[in-house]
Protein backbone atom coordinates (compact mmCIF):
# COMPACT_ATOMS: atom_id res chain seq x y z
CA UNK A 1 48.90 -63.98 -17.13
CA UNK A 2 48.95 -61.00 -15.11
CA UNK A 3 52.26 -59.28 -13.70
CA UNK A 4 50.86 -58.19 -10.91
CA UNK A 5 52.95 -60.29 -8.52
CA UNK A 6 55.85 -58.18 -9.54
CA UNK A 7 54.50 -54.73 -9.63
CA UNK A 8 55.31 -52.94 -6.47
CA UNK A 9 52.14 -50.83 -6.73
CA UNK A 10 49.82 -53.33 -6.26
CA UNK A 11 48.44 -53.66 -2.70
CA UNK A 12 47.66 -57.17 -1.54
CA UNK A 13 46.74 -56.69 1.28
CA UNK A 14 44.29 -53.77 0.33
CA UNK A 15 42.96 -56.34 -2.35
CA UNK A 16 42.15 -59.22 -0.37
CA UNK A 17 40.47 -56.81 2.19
CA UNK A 18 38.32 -55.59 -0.71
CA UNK A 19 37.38 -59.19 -1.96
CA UNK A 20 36.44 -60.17 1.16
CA UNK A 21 34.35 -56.95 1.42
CA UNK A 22 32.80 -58.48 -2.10
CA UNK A 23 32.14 -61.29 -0.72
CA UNK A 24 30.20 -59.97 2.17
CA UNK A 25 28.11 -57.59 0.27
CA UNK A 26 26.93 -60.27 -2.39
CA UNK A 27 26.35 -62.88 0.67
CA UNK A 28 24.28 -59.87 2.36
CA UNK A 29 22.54 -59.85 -0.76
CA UNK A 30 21.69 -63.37 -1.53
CA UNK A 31 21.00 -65.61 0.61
CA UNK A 32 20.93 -68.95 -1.83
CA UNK A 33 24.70 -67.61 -2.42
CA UNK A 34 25.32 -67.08 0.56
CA UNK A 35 24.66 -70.34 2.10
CA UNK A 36 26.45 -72.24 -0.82
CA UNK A 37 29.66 -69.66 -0.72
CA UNK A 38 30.66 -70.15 2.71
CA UNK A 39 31.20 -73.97 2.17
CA UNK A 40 34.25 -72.96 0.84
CA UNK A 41 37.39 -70.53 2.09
CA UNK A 42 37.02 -66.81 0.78
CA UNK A 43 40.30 -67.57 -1.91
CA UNK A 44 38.79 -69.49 -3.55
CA UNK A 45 37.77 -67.90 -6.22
CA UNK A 46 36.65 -70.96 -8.68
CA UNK A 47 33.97 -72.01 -6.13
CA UNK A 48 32.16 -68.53 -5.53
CA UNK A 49 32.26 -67.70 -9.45
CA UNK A 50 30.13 -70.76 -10.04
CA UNK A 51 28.09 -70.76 -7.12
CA UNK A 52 27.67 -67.32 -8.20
CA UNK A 53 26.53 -68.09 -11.67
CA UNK A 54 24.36 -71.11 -10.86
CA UNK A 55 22.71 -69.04 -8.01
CA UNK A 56 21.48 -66.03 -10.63
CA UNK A 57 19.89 -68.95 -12.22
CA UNK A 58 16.87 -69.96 -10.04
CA UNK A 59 15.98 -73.03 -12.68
CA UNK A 60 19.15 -73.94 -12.11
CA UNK A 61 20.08 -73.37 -8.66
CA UNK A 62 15.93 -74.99 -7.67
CA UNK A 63 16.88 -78.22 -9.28
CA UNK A 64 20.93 -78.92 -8.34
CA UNK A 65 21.25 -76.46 -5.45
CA UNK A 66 19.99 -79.01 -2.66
CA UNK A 67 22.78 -81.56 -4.29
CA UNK A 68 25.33 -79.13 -4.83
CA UNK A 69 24.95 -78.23 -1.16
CA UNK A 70 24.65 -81.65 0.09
CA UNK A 71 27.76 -82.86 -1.57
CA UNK A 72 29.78 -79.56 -1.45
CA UNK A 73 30.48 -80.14 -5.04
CA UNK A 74 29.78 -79.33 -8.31
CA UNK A 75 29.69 -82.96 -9.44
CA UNK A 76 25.49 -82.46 -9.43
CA UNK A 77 26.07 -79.81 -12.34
CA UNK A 78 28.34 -82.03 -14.04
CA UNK A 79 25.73 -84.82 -13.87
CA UNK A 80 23.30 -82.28 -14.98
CA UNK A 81 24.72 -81.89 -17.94
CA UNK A 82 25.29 -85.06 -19.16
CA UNK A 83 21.84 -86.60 -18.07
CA UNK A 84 19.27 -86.84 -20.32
CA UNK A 85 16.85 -86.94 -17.55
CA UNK A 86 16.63 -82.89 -17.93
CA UNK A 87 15.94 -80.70 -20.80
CA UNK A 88 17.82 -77.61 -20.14
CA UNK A 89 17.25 -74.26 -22.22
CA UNK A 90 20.37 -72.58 -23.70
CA UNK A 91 20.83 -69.79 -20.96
CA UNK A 92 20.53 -72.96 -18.22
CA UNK A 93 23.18 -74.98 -20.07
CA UNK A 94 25.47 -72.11 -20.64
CA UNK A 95 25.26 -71.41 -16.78
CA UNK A 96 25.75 -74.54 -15.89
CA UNK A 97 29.17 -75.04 -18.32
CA UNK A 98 30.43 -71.67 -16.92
CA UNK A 99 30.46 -72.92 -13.53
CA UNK A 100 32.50 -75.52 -14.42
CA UNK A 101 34.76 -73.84 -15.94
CA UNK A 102 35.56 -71.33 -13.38
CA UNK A 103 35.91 -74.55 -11.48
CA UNK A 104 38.12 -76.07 -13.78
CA UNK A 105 38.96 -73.94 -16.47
CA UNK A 106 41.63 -76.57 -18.13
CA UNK A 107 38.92 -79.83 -17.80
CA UNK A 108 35.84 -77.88 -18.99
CA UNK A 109 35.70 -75.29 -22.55
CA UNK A 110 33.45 -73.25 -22.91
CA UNK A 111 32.69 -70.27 -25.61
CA UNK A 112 31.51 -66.86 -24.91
CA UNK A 113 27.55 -66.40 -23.42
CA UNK A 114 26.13 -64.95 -25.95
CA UNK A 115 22.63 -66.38 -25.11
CA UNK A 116 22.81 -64.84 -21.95
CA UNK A 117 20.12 -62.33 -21.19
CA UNK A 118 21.36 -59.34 -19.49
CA UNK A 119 21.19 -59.99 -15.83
CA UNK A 120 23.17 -63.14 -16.70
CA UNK A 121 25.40 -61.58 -18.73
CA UNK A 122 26.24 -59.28 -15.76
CA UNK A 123 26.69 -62.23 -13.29
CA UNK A 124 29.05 -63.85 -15.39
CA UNK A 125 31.43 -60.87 -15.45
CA UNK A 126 31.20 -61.14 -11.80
CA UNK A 127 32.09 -64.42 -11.69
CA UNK A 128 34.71 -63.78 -13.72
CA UNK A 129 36.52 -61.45 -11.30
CA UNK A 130 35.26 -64.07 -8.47
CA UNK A 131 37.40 -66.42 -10.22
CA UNK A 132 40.13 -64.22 -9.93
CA UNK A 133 39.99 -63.96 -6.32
CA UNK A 134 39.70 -59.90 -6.67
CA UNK A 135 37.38 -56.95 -6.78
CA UNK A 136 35.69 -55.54 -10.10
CA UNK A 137 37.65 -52.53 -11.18
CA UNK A 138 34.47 -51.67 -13.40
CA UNK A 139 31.54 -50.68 -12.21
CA UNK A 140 28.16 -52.20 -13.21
CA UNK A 141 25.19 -49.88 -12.75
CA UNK A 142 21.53 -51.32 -14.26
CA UNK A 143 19.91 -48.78 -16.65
């Protein structure tokens, strides 16, 4: 874990302002993540790295976005997932185990993306510093 809590040169304050200014741009940006994101407070992290993930996903987001919503949960991905009802690809399921891991890292494993194609692959190292509750320090530019 990170020492940041001890290390007098790192700005809270500043942070928090820049998450939230994260936050804001990628709502601005999104509507479907938008409307999902604010059902939760800006720190916490888990909720807009999954909604996050599941949103780049329109499969995804088209059939358990109107549940997820609903219920303000992500019980509808968990259900997802273990319903035979749906045949999801392997870029669908891997979204869909992400987000519940950045939920709840300790109740669901998961192993690195590799089938994610490159615009997910790039929204899941978003997520990731979602999860963290703080601002990329890399920048992502599409080539």
């Amino acid at each position: 874990m990170s020492d940041k809590w001890n290390d007098t040169s790192w700005n809270l304050p500043a942070e928090r302002r820049q998450f939230a200014l994260l936050l804001s741009q990628l709502r601005a940006a999104e509507p479907r993540f938008a409307e999902a994101s604010i059902l939760q407070p800006d720190e916490v992290g888990e909720w807009h790295a999954a909604i996050y993930l599941l949103t780049g996903c329109p499969s995804v987001w088209e059939a358990l976005g109107p549940e997820i919503l609903a219920q303000r949960s992500l019980d509808p991905v968990r259900e997802g997932i273990e319903s035979s009802r749906e045949l999801w690809t392997s870029d669908q399921r891997a979204v869909m185990e992400w987000a519940l891991h950045f939920w709840s890292p300790d109740r669901f494993t998961v192993n690195f993306p590799a089938t994610f194609r490159r615009f997910l692959f790039t929204r899941w190292i978003v997520a990731s510093y979602l999860r963290q509750g703080m601002p990329p320090t890399i920048r992502l530019e599409q080539v």
